[in-house]
C-alpha atoms as a PDB file:
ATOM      1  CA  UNK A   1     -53.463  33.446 -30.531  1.00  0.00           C
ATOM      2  CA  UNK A   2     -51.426  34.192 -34.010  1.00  0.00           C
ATOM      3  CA  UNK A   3     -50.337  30.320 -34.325  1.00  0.00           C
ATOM      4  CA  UNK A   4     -53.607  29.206 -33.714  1.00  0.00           C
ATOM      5  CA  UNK A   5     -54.945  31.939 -35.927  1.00  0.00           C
ATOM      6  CA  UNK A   6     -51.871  30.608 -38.323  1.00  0.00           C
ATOM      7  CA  UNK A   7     -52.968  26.681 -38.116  1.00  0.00           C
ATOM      8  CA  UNK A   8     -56.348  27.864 -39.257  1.00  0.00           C
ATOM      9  CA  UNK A   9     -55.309  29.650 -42.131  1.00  0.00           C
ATOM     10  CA  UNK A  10     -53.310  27.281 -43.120  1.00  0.00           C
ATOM     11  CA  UNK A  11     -56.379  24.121 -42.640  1.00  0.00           C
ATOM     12  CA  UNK A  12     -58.549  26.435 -44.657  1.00  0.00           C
ATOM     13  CA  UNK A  13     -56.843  26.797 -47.396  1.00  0.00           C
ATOM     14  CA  UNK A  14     -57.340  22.749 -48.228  1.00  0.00           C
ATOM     15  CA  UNK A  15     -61.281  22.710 -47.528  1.00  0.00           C
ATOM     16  CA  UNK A  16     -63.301  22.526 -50.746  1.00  0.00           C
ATOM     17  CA  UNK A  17     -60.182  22.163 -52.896  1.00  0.00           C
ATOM     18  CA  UNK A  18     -60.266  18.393 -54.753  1.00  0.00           C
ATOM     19  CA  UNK A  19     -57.591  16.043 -53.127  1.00  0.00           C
ATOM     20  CA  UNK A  20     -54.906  16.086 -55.625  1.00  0.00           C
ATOM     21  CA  UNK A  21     -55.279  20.068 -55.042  1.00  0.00           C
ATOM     22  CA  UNK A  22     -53.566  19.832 -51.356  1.00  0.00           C
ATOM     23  CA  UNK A  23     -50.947  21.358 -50.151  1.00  0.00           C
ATOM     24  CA  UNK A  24     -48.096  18.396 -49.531  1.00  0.00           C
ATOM     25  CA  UNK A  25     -46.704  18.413 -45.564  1.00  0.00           C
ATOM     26  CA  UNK A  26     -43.033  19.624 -45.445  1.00  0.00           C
ATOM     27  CA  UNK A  27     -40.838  16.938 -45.030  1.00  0.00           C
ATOM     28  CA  UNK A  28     -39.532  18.271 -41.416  1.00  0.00           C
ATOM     29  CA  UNK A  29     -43.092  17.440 -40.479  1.00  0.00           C
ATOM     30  CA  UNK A  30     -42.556  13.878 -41.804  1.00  0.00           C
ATOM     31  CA  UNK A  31     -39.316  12.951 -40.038  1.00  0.00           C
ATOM     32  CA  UNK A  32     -39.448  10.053 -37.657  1.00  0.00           C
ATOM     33  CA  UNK A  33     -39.296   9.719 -34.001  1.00  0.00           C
ATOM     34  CA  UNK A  34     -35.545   9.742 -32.400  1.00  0.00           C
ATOM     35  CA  UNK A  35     -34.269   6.363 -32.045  1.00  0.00           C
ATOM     36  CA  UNK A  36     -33.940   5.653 -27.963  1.00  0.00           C
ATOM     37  CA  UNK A  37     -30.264   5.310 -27.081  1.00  0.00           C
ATOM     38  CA  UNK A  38     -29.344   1.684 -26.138  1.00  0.00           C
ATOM     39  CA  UNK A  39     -28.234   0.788 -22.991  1.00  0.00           C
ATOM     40  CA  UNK A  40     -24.974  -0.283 -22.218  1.00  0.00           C
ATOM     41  CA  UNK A  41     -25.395  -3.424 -21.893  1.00  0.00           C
ATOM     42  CA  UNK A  42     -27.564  -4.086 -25.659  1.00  0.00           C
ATOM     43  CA  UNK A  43     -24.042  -2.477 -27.183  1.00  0.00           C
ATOM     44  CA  UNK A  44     -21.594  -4.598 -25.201  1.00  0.00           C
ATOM     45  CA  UNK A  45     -23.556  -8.078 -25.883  1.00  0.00           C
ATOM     46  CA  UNK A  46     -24.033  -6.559 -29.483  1.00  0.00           C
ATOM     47  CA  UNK A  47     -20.857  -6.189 -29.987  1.00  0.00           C
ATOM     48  CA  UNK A  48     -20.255 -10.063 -28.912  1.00  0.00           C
ATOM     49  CA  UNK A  49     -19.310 -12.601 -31.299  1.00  0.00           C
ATOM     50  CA  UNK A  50     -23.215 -14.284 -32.003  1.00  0.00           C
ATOM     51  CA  UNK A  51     -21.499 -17.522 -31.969  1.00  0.00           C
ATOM     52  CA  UNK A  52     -21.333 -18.850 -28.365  1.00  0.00           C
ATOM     53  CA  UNK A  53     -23.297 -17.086 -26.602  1.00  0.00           C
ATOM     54  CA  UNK A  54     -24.297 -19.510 -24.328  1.00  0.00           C
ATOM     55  CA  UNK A  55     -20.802 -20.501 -23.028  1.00  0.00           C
ATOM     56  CA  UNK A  56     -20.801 -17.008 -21.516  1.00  0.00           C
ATOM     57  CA  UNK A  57     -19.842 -17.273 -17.567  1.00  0.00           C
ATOM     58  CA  UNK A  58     -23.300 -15.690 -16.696  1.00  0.00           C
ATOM     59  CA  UNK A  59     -26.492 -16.192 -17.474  1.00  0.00           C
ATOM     60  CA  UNK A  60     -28.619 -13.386 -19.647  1.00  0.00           C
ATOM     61  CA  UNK A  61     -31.844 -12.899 -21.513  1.00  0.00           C
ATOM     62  CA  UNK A  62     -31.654 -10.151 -24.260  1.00  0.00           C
ATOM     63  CA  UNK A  63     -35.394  -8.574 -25.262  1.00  0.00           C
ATOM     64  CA  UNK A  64     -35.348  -8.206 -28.931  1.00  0.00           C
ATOM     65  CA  UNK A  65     -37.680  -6.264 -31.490  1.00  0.00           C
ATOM     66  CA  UNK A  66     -38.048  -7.671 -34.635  1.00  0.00           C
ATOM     67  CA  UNK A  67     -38.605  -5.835 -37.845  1.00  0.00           C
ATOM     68  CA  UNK A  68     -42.432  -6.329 -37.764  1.00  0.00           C
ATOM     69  CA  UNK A  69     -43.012  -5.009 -34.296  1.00  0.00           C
ATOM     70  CA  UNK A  70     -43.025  -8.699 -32.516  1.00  0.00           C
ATOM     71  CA  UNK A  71     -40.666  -8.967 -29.278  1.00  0.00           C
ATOM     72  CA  UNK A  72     -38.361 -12.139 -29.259  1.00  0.00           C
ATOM     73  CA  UNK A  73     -36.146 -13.491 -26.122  1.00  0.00           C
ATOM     74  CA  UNK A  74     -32.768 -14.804 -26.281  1.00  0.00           C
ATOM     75  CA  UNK A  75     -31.917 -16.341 -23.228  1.00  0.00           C
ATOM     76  CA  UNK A  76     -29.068 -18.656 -21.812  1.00  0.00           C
ATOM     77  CA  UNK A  77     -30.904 -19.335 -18.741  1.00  0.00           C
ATOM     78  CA  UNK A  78     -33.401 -22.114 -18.491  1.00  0.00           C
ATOM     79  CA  UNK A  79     -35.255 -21.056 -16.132  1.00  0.00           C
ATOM     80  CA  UNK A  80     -36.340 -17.826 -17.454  1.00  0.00           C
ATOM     81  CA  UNK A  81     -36.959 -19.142 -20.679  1.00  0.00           C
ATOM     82  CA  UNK A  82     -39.211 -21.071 -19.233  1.00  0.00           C
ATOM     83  CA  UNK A  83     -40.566 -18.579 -17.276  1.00  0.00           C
ATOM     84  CA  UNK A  84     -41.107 -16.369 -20.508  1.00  0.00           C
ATOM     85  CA  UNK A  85     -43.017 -19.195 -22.000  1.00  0.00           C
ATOM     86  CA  UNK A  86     -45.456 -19.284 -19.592  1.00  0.00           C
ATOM     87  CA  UNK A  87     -46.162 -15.871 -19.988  1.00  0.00           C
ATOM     88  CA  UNK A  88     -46.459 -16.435 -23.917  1.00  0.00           C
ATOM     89  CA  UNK A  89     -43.210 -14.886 -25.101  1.00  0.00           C
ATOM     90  CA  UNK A  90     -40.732 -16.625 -28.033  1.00  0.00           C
ATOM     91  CA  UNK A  91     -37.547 -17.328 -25.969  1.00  0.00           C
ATOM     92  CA  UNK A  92     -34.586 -18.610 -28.050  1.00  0.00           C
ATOM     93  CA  UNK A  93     -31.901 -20.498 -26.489  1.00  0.00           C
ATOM     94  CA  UNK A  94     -28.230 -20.628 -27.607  1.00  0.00           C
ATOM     95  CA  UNK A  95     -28.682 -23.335 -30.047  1.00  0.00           C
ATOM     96  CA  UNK A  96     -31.460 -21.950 -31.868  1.00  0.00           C
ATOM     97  CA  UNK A  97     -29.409 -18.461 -31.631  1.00  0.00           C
ATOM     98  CA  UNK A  98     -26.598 -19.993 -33.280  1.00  0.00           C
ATOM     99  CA  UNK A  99     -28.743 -21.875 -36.351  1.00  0.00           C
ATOM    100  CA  UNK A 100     -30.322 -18.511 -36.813  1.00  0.00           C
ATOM    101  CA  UNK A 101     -26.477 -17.019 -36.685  1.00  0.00           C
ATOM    102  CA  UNK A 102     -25.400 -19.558 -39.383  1.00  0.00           C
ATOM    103  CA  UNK A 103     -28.295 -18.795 -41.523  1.00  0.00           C
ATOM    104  CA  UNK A 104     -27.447 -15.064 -41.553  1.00  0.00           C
ATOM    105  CA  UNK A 105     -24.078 -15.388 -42.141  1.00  0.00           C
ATOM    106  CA  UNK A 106     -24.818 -17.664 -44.918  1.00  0.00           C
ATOM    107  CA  UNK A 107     -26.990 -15.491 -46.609  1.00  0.00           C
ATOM    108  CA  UNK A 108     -30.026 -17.203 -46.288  1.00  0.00           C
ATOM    109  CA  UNK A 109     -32.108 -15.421 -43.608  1.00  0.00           C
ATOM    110  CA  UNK A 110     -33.698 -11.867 -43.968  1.00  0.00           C
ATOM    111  CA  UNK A 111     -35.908  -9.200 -42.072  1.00  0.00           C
ATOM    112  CA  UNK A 112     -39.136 -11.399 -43.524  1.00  0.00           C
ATOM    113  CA  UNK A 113     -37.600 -15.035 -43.118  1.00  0.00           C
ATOM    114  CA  UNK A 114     -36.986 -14.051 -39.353  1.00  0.00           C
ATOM    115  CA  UNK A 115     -40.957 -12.706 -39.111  1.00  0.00           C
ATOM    116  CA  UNK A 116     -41.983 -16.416 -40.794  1.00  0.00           C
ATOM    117  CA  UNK A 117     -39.912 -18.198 -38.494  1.00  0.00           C
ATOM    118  CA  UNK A 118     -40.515 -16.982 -35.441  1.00  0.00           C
ATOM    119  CA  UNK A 119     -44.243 -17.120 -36.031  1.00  0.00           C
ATOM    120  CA  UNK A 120     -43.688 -20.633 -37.278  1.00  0.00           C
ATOM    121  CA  UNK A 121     -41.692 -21.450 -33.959  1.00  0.00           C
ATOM    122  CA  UNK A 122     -44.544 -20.029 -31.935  1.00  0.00           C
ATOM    123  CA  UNK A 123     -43.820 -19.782 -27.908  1.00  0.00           C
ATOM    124  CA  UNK A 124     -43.415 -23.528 -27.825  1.00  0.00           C
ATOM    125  CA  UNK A 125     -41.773 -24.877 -31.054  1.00  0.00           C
ATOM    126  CA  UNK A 126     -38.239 -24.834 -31.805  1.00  0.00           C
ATOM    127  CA  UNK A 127     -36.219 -22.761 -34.983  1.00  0.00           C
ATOM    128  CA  UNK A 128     -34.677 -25.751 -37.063  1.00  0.00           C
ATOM    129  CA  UNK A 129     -31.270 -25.106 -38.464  1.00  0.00           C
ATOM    130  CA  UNK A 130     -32.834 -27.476 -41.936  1.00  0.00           C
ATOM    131  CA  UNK A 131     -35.755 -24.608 -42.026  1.00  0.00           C
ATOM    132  CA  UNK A 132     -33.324 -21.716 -41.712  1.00  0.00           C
ATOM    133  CA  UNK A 133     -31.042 -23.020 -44.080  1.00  0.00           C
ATOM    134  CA  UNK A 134     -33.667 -23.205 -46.518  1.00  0.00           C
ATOM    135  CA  UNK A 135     -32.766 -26.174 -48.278  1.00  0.00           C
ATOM    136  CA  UNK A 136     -28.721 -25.416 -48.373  1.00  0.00           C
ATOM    137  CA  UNK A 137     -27.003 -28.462 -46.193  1.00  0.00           C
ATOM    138  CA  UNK A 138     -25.248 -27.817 -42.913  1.00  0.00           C
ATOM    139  CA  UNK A 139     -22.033 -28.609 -44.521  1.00  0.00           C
ATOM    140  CA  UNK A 140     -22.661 -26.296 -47.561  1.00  0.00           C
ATOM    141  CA  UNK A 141     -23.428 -23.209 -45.194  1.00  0.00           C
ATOM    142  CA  UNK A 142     -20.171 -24.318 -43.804  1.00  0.00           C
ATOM    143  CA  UNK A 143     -18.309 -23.914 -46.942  1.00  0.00           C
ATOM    144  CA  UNK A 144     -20.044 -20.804 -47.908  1.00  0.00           C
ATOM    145  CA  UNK A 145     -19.446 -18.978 -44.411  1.00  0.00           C
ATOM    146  CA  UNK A 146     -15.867 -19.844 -44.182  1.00  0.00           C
ATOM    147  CA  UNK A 147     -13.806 -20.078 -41.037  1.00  0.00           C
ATOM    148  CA  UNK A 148     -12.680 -16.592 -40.386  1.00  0.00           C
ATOM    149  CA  UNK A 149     -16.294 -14.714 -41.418  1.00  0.00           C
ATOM    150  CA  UNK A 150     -18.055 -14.574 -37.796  1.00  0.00           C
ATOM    151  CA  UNK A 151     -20.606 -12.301 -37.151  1.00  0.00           C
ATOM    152  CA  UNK A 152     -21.186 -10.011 -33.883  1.00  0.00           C
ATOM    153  CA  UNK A 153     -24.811 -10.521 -32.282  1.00  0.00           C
ATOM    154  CA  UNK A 154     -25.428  -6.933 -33.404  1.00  0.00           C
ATOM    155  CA  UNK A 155     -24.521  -7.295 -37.064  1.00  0.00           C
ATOM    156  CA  UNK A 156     -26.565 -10.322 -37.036  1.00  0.00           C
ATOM    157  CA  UNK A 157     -29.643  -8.046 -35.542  1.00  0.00           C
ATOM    158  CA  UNK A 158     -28.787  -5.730 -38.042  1.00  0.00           C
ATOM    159  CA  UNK A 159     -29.444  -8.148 -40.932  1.00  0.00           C
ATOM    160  CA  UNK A 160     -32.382  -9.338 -39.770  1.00  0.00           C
ATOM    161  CA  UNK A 161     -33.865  -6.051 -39.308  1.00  0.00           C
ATOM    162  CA  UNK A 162     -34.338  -6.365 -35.490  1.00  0.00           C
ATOM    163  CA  UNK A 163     -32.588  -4.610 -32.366  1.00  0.00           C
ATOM    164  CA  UNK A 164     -31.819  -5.285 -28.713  1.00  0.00           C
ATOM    165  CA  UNK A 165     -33.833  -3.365 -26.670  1.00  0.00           C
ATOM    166  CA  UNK A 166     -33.133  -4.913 -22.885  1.00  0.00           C
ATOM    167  CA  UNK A 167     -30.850  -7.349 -21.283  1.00  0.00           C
ATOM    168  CA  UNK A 168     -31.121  -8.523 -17.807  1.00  0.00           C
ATOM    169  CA  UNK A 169     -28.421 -10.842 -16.288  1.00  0.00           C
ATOM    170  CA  UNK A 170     -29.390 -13.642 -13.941  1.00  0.00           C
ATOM    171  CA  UNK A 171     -27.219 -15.272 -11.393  1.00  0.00           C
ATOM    172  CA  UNK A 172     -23.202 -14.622 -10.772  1.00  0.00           C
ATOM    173  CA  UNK A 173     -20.547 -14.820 -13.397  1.00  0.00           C
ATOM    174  CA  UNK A 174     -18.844 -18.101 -12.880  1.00  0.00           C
ATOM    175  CA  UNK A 175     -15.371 -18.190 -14.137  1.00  0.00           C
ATOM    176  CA  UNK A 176     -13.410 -21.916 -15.098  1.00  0.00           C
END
């Protein structure tokens, strides 16, 4: 009965005063939710070199969150990219994966190019290495990335202001 007697207080103190006259929240009040832990899987494929994903042994699909809110698929499997499409979802495939890979490590893709492009792509189109680039040629990125500069899929989330939030495996590993 004291808190709520408390709370009260405290709300009353504001009513009738002008706006500019209110009392400011304390910053603890202000502090954002706790980030949910990733599973172990999102930190082992994040910590996977982006480049060649889909010459892993197994396939996987990898539900990503991009900085806007919008969920985004990478997946190595056919089939469930497929699958996602028919249920309206953007499902990336290695390729496009490692255009979007070459335009981060080249500097030329951000939190907001990401948003354009995948709304651009919509559930059916297809993220052009040309459009990524954004008007730098293939061979120029090249140059500018260098041999030894590869990025892991998680620093390459990381730059684009997204995160993996789920990966599901489908099918054995098959080893060579």
């Amino acid at each position: 009965m004291a808190a709520e007697a408390r709370v009260i207080g405290n709300l009353a103190l504001d009513v009738g005063e002008p706006s500019g006259a209110r009392r400011h929240p304390t910053l603890r009040a202000l502090r954002p939710l706790a980030k949910a832990t990733p599973s172990l899987a999102a930190l082992e494929l994040g910590s996977l070199p982006s480049r060649g994903l889909g010459s892993l042994p197994a396939a996987f699909t990898a539900r990503m969150r991009g900085v806007d809110g919008n969920v985004f698929h990478l997946s190595t499997s056919a089939a469930e990219r497929e699958a996602l499409a028919e249920n309206g979802a953007i499902a990336l495939d290695a390729e496009e994966w490692e255009a979007l890979t070459l335009a981060v490590e080249a500097d030329r893709l951000w939190p907001a190019d990401l948003v354009q492009a995948l709304r651009v792509r919509g559930v059916t189109g297809r993220l052009g290495l040309d459009a990524l680039l954004d008007g730098v040629s293939y061979e120029q990125a090249m140059r500018e990335v260098g041999e030894g500069r590869g990025f892991s899929l998680g620093r390459v989330l990381e730059r684009v202001g997204a995160r993996i939030e789920d990966v599901s495996m489908h099918g054995e590993a098959s080893f060579p």
